[in-house]
Protein backbone atom coordinates (compact mmCIF):
# COMPACT_ATOMS: atom_id res chain seq x y z
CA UNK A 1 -0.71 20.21 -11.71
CA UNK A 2 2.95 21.23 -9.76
CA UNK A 3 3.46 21.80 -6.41
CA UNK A 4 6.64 22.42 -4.63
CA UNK A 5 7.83 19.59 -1.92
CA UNK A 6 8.09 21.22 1.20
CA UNK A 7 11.56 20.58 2.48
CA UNK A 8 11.78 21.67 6.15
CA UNK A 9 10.72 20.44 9.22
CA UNK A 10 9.37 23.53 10.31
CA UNK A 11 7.61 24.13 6.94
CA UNK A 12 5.88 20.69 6.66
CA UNK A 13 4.56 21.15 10.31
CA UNK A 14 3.48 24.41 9.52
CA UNK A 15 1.91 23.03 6.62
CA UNK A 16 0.29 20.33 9.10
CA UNK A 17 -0.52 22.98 11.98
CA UNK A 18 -2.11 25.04 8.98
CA UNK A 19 -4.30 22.30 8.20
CA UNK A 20 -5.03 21.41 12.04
CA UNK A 21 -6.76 25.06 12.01
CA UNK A 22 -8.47 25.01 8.95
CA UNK A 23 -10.18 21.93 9.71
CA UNK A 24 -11.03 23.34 13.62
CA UNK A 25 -12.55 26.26 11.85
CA UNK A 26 -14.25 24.26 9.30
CA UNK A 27 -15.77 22.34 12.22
CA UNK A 28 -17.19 25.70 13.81
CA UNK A 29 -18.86 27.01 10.78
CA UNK A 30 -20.47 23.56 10.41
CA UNK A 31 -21.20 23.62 14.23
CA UNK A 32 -23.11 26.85 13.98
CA UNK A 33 -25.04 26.17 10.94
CA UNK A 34 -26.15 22.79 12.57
CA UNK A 35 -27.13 24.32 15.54
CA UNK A 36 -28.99 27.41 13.80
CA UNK A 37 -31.01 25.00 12.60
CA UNK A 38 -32.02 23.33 15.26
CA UNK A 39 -29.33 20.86 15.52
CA UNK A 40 -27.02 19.30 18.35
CA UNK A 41 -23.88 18.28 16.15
CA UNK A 42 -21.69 15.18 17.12
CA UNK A 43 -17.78 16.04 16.99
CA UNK A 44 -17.34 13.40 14.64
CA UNK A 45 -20.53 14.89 12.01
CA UNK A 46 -18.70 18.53 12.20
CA UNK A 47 -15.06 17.00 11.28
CA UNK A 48 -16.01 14.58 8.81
CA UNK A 49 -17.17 17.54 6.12
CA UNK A 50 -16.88 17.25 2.54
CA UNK A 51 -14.73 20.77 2.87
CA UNK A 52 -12.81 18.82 5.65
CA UNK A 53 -12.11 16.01 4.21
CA UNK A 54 -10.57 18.16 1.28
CA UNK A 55 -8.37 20.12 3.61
CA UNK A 56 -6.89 17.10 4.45
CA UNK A 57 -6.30 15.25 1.65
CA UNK A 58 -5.56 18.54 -0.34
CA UNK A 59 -2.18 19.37 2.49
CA UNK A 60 -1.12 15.70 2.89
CA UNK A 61 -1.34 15.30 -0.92
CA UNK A 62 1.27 18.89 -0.96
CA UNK A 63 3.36 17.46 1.76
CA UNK A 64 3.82 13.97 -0.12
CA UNK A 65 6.74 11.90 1.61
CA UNK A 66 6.27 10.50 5.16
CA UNK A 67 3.13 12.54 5.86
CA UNK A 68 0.98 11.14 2.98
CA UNK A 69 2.48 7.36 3.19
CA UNK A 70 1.74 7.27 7.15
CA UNK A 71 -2.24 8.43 5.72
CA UNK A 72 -2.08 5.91 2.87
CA UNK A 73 -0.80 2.93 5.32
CA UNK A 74 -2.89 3.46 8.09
CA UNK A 75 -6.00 3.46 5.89
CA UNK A 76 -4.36 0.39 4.34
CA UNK A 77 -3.27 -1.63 7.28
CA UNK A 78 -5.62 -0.80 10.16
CA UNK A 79 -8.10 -1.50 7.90
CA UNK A 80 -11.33 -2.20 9.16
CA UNK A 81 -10.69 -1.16 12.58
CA UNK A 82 -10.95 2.17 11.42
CA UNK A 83 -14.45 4.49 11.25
CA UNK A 84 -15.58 4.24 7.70
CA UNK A 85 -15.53 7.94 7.08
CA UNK A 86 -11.65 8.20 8.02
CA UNK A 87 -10.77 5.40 5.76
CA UNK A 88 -12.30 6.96 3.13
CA UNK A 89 -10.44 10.28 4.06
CA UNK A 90 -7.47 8.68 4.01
CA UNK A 91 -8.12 6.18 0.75
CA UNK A 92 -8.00 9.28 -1.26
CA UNK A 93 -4.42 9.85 -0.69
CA UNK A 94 -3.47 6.54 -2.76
CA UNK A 95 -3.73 8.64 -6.22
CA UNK A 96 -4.05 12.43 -5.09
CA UNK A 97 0.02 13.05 -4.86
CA UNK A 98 1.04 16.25 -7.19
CA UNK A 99 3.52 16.48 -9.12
CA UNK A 100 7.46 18.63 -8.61
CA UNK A 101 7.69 21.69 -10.38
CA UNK A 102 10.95 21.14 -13.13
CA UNK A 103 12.81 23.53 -11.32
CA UNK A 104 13.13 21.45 -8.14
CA UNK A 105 13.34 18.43 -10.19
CA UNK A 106 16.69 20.28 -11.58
CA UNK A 107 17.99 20.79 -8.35
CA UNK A 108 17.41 16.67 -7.34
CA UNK A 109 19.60 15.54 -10.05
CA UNK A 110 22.52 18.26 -10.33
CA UNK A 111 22.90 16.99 -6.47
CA UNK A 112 22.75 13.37 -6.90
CA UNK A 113 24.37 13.17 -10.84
CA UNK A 114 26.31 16.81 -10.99
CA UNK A 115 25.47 20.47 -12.63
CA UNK A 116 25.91 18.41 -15.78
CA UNK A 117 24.33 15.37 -15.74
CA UNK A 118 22.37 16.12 -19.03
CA UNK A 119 24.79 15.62 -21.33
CA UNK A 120 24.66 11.68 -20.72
CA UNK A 121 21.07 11.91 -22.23
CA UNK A 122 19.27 12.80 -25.41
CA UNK A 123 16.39 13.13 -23.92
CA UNK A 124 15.00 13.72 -20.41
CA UNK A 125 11.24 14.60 -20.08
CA UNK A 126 10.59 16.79 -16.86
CA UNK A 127 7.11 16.11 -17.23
CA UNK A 128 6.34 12.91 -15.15
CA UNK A 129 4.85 9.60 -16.14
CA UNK A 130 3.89 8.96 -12.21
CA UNK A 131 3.67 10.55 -9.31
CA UNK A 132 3.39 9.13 -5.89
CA UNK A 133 3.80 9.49 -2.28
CA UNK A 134 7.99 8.80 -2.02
CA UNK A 135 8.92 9.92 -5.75
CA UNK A 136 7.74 10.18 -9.19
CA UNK A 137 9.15 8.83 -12.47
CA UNK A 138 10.39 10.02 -15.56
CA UNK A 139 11.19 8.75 -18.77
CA UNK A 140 14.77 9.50 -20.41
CA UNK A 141 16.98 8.16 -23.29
CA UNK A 142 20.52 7.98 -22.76
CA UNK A 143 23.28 9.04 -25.50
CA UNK A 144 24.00 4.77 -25.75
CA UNK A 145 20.32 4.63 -26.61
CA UNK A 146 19.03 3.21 -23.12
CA UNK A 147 15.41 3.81 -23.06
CA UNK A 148 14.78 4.45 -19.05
CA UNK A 149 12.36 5.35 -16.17
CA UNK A 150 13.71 7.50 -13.55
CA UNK A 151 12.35 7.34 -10.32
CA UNK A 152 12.89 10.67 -8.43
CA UNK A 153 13.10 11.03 -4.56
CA UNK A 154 10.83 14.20 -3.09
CA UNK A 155 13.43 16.60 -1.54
CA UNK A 156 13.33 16.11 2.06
CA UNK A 157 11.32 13.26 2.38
CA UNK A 158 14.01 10.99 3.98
CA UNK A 159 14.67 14.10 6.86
CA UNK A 160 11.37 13.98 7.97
CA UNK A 161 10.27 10.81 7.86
CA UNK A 162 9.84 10.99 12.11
CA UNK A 163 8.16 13.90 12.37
CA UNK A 164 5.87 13.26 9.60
CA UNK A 165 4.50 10.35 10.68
CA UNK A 166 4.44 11.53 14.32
CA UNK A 167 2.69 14.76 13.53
CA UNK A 168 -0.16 12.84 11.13
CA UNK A 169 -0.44 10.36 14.43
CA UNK A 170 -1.02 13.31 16.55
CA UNK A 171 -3.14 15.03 14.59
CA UNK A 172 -5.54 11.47 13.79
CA UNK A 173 -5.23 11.10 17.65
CA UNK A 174 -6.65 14.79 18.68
CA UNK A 175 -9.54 14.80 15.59
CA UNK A 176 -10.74 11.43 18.00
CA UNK A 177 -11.26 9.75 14.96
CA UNK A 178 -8.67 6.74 16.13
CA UNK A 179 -9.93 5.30 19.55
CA UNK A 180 -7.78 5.86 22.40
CA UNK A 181 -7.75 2.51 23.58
CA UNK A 182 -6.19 1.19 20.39
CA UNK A 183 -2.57 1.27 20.93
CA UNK A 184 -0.86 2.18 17.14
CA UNK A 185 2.58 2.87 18.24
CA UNK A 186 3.89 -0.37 16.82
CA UNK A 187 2.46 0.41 13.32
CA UNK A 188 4.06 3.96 13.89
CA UNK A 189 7.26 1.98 14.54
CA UNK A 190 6.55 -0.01 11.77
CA UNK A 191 6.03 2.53 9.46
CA UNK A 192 9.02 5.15 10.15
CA UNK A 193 11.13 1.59 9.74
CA UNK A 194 9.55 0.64 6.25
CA UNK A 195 9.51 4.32 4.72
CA UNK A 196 13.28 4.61 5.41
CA UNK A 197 13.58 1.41 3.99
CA UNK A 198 11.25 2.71 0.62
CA UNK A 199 13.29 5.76 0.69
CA UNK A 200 16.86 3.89 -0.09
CA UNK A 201 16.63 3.71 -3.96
CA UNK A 202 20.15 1.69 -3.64
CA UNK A 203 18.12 -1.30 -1.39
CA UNK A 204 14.74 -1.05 -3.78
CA UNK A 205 17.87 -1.35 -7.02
CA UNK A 206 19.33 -4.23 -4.83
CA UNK A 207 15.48 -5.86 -4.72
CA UNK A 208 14.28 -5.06 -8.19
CA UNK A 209 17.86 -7.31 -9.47
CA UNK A 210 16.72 -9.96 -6.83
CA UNK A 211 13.67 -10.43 -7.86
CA UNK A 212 14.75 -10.65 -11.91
CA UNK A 213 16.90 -13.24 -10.30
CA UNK A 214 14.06 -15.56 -8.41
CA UNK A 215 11.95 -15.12 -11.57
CA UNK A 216 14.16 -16.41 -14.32
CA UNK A 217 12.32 -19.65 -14.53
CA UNK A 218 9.50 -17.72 -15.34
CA UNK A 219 9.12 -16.18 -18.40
CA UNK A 220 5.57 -14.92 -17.91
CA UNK A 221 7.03 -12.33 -16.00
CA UNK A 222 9.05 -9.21 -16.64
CA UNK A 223 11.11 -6.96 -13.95
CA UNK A 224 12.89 -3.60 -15.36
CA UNK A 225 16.83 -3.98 -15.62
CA UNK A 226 18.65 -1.93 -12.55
CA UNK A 227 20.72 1.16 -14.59
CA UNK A 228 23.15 1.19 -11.71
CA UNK A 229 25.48 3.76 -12.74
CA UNK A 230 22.79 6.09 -12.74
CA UNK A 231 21.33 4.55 -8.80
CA UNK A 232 22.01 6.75 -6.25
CA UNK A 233 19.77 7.03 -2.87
CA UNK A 234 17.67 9.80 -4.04
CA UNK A 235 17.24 8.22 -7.88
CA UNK A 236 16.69 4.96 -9.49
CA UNK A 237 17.26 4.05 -12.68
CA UNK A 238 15.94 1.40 -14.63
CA UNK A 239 15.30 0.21 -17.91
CA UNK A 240 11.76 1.51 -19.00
CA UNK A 241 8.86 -1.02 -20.01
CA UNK A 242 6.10 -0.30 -21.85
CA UNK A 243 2.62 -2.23 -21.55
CA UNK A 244 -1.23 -1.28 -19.85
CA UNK A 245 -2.08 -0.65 -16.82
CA UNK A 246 -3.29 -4.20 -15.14
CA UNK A 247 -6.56 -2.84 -14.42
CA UNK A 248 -7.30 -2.09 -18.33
CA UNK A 249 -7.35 -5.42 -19.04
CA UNK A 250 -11.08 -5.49 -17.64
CA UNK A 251 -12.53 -6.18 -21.45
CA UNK A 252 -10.01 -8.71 -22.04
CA UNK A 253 -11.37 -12.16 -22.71
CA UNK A 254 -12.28 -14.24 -19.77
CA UNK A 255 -9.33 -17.16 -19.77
CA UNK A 256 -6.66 -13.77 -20.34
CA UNK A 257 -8.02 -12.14 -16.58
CA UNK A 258 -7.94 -15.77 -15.15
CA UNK A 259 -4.57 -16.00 -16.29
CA UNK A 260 -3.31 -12.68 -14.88
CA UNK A 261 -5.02 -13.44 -11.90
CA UNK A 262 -3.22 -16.91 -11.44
CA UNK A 263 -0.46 -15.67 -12.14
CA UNK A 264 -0.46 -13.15 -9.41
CA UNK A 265 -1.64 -16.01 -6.50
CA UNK A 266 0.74 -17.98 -7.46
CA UNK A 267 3.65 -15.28 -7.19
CA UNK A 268 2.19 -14.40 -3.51
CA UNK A 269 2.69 -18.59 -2.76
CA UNK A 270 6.20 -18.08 -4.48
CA UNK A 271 7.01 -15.21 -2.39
CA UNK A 272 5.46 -16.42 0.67
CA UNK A 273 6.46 -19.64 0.96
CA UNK A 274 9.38 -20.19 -1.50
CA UNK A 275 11.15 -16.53 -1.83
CA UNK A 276 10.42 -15.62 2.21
CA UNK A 277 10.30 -12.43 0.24
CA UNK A 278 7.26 -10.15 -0.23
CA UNK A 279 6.67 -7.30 -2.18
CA UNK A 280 3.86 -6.12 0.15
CA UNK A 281 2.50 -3.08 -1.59
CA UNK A 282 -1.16 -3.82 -3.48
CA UNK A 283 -1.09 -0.73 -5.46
CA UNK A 284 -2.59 -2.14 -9.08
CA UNK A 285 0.00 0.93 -10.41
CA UNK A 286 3.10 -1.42 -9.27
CA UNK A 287 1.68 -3.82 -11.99
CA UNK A 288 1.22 -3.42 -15.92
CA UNK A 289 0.62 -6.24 -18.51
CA UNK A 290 2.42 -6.41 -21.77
CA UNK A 291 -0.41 -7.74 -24.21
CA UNK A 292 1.73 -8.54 -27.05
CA UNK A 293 4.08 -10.88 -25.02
CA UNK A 294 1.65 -11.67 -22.42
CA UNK A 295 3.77 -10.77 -19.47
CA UNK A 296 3.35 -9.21 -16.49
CA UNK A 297 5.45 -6.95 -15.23
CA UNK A 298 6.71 -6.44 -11.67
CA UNK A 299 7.42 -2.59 -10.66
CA UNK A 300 8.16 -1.11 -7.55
CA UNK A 301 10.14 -3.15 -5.20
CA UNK A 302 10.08 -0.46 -2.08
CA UNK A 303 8.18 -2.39 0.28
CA UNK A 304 9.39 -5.36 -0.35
CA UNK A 305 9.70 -7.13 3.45
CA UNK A 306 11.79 -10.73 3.80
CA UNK A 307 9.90 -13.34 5.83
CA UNK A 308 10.94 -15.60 8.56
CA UNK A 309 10.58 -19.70 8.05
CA UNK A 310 9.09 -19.16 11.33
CA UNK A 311 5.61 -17.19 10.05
CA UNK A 312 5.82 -19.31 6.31
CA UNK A 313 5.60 -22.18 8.05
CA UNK A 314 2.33 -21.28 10.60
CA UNK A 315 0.52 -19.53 7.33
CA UNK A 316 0.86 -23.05 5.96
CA UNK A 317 -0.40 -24.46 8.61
CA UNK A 318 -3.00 -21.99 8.72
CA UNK A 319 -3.81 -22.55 4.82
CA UNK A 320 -3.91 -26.50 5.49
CA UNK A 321 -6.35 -26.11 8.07
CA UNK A 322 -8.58 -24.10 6.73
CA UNK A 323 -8.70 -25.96 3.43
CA UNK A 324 -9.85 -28.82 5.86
CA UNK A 325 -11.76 -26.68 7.83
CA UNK A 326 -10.27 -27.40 11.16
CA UNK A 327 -11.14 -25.14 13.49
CA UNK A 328 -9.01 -26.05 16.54
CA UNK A 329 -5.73 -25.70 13.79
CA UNK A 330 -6.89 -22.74 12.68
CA UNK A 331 -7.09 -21.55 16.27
CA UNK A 332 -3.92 -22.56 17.08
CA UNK A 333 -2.03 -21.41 14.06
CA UNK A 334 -4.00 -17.65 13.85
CA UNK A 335 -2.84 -17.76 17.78
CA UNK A 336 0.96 -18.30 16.71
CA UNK A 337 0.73 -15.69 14.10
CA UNK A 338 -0.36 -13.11 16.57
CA UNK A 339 -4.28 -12.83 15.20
CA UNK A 340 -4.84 -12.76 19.31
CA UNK A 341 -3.31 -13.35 22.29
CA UNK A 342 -3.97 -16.25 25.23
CA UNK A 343 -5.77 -13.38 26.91
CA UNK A 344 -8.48 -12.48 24.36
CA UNK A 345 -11.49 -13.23 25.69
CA UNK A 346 -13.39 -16.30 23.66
CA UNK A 347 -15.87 -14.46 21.42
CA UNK A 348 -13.47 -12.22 20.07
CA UNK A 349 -11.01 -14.92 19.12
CA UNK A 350 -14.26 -16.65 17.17
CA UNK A 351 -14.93 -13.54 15.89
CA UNK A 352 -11.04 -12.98 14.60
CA UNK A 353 -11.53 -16.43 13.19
CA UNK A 354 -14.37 -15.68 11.43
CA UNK A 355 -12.57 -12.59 9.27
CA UNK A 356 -9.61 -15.28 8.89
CA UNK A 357 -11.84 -18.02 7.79
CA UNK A 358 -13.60 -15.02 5.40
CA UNK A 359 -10.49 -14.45 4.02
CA UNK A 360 -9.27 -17.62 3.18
CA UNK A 361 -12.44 -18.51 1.42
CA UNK A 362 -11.04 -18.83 -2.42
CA UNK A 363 -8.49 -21.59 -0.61
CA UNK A 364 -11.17 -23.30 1.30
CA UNK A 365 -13.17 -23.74 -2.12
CA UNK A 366 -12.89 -26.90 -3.92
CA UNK A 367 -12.76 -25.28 -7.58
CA UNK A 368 -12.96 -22.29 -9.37
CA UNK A 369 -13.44 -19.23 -7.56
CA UNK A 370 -15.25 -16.34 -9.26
CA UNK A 371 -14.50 -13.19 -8.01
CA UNK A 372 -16.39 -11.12 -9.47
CA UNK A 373 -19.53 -12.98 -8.05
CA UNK A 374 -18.04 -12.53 -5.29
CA UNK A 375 -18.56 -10.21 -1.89
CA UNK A 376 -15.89 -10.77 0.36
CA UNK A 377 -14.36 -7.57 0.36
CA UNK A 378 -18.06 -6.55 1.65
CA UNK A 379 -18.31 -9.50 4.76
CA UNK A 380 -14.85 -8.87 5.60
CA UNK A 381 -15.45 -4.95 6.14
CA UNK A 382 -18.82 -5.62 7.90
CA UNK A 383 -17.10 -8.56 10.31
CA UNK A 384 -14.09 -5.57 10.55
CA UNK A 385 -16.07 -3.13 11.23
CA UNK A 386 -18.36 -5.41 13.71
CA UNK A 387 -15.46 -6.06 15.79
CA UNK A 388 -14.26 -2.54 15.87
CA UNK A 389 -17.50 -1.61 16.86
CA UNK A 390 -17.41 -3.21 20.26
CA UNK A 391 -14.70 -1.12 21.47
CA UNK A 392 -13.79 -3.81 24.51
CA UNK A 393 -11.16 -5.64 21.13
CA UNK A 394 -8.85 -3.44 19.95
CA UNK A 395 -6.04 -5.33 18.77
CA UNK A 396 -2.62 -4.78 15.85
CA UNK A 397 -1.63 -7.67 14.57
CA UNK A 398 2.27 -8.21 13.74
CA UNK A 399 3.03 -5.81 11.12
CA UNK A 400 4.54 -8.14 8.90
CA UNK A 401 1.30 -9.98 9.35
CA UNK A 402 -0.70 -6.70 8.62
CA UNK A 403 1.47 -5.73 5.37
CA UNK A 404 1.07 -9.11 3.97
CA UNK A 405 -2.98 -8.59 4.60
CA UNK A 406 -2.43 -5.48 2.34
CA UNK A 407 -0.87 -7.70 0.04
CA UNK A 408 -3.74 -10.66 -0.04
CA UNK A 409 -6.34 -7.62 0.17
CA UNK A 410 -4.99 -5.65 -2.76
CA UNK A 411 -5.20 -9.23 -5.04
CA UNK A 412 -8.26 -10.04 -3.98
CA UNK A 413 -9.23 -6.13 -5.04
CA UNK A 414 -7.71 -6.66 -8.85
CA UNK A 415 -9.65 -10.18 -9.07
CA UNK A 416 -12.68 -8.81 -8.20
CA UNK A 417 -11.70 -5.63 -10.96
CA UNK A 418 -11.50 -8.29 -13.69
CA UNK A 419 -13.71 -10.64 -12.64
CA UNK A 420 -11.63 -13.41 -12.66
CA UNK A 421 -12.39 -17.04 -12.02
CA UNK A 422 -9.15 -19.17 -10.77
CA UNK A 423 -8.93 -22.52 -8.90
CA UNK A 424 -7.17 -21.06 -5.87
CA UNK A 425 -7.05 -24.14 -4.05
CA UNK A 426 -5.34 -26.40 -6.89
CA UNK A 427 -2.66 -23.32 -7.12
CA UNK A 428 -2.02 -23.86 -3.30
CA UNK A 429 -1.51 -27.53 -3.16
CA UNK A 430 1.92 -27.48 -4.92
CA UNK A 431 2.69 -25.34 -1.78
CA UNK A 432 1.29 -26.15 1.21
């Protein structure tokens, strides 16, 4: 299924103010019913509807660009601070995005490659391989016999990128689903910073060649080839790869999921602590596995964030000691990494250590960890959700903190897929 990208600001907020209203009258249908029956509706039971939760999803899926990114990170990064029904709202937007219709797709590429552009190919398919929130990609051969995946910027998306993500704000604040007293303007910051940074093909082109750089001492791994001449801000070209989705490889034999796995926490310590260069989005799509060759391959270097010595060097500490679980260092190293402040009152700071401690669990673990045993996405959602609860601790970590949860959250989410068992701890030590 097609849908035109609307392109201008009036248009997407129309689009927005459209779904504002549908949702308000959604809310009054389900009002009366409730109360013809006998009912005294909360707010929050007459906006979360099935038919609402459609509307919304359904225009922010249309909209794509800013507008469906701002849904996908704030389900992804406020995490559990966030009602359950909301997150699951939002959730949905990770794989709902439609696709261009060819005719816009046409008019992408005769502005960034010229009205002739496909006479450099044999083939260009108009019908994508993947569609997201940003972009989607294509697959094209060129007349030297380059075999390529073009990744395809939504018209518009860069233009609105403000507005977008201050209109989805607005609209989360007024629906009362996001407490008032929890302040989000940093992650709005935040996130207008790192979708203009996802929307520069030329810096993800400059990342994806970095990265083939860092990894040349390791084999196990494959990263597409930049096509430069064919790179513009709008488009990236790159040298197409085949394999299986990561996921798929859920019937593979044990040792070849505790493989993948390992290989993937040990990236994250390579990235963390020897790269100070994280490619912070956990979407399993941003990952395939070539089965003949046994790589895995790298895609999708967008979000990729560098990291200070400064917060490498207090997640050490903070993996040290909880691996010797030392309270009193954890304390002080979750304090320097912004977990809390000197201000936050005791029992939230134990209770912040208790996610943290949670979440380092496969470190803290002398041996194998199995994962998919394991239910720590489950305590770390009910601690979340505890704390969120109590409305007197509402508190944003550092984004860069925050995206590198996503990261951590979205391994620990493809472990538990494939039910891998890896030694976490033994990975760490040639690390911290």
């Amino acid at each position: 299924m097609s849908a035109p990208v609307p392109r201008g600001r009036l248009s997407r907020l129309a689009r927005l103010g459209s779904m504002a209203t549908g949702v308000a009258g959604g809310m009054l249908m389900e009002g009366a019913r409730q109360l013809a029956q006998g009912k005294r509706p909360r707010i929050s039971d007459l906006l979360l509807t099935p038919a609402n939760a459609r509307r919304v999803t359904q225009q922010l899926a249309q909209l794509r660009g800013a507008a469906m990114k701002v849904g996908q990170m704030i389900s992804m990064d406020a995490g559990d601070m966030l009602p359950p029904e909301l997150a699951a709202i939002l959730a949905r937007l990770r794989s709902d995005a439609q696709a261009m219709p060819k005719k816009q797709v046409q008019g992408v590429l005769d502005a960034n490659w010229g009205a002739h552009w496909q006479q450099q190919f044999d083939q260009f398919s108009f019908t994508p391989i993947a569609a997201a929130s940003i972009g989607q990609v294509h697959r094209a051969k060129t007349k030297s016999g380059q075999d390529l995946a073009i990744k395809i910027q939504y018209p518009g998306v860069r233009e609105s990128i403000d507005s977008d993500v201050n209109n989805v704000a607005s609209l989360l604040r007024m629906s009362g689903l996001l407490p008032k007293t929890l302040n989000i303007k940093p992650l709005l910051t935040q996130a207008k910073r790192q979708l203009r940074e996802e929307a520069d093909y030329l810096r993800e082109g400059g990342y994806l060649q970095r990265y083939a750089s860092l990894l040349a001492d390791a084999p196990e791994f494959l990263v597409p080839e930049l096509c430069s001449e064919l790179t513009t801000p709008s488009v990236l070209a790159m040298s197409f790869v085949g394999g299986v989705p990561v996921e798929s490889m859920v019937d593979a034999p044990q040792q070849e999921r505790d493989r993948i796995v390992a290989l993937l926490v040990r990236l994250l310590f390579r990235e963390i602590f020897e790269f100070r260069l994280v490619q912070t989005d956990p979407n399993f799509a941003n990952y395939r596995y070539d089965t003949e060759s046994r790589q895995l391959i790298l895609l999708d270097f967008g979000a990729t964030r560098p990291y200070k010595d400064t917060m490498a060097r207090a997640y050490r500490r903070l993996l040290m000691a909880a691996a010797a679980s030392d309270q009193q260092a954890m304390r002080k190293a979750a304090l320097s990494l912004g977990y809390f402040d000197a201000s936050t009152q005791e029992k939230h700071q134990l209770a912040v250590l208790g996610m943290v401690d949670i979440a380092l669990e496969p470190f803290r673990l002398a041996g194998v960890y199995d994962f998919g045993r394991s239910d720590i996405a489950q305590r770390l959602h009910a601690a979340g959700m505890d704390l969120a609860l109590g409305r007197d601790f509402w508190h944003i970590p550092p984004v860069d903190t925050l995206f590198l949860h996503r990261k951590l959250g979205g391994m620990y989410l493809l472990a538990a897929r494939l039910k891998a068992q890896v030694n976490v701890q033994q990975l760490a030590k040639d690390f911290i």
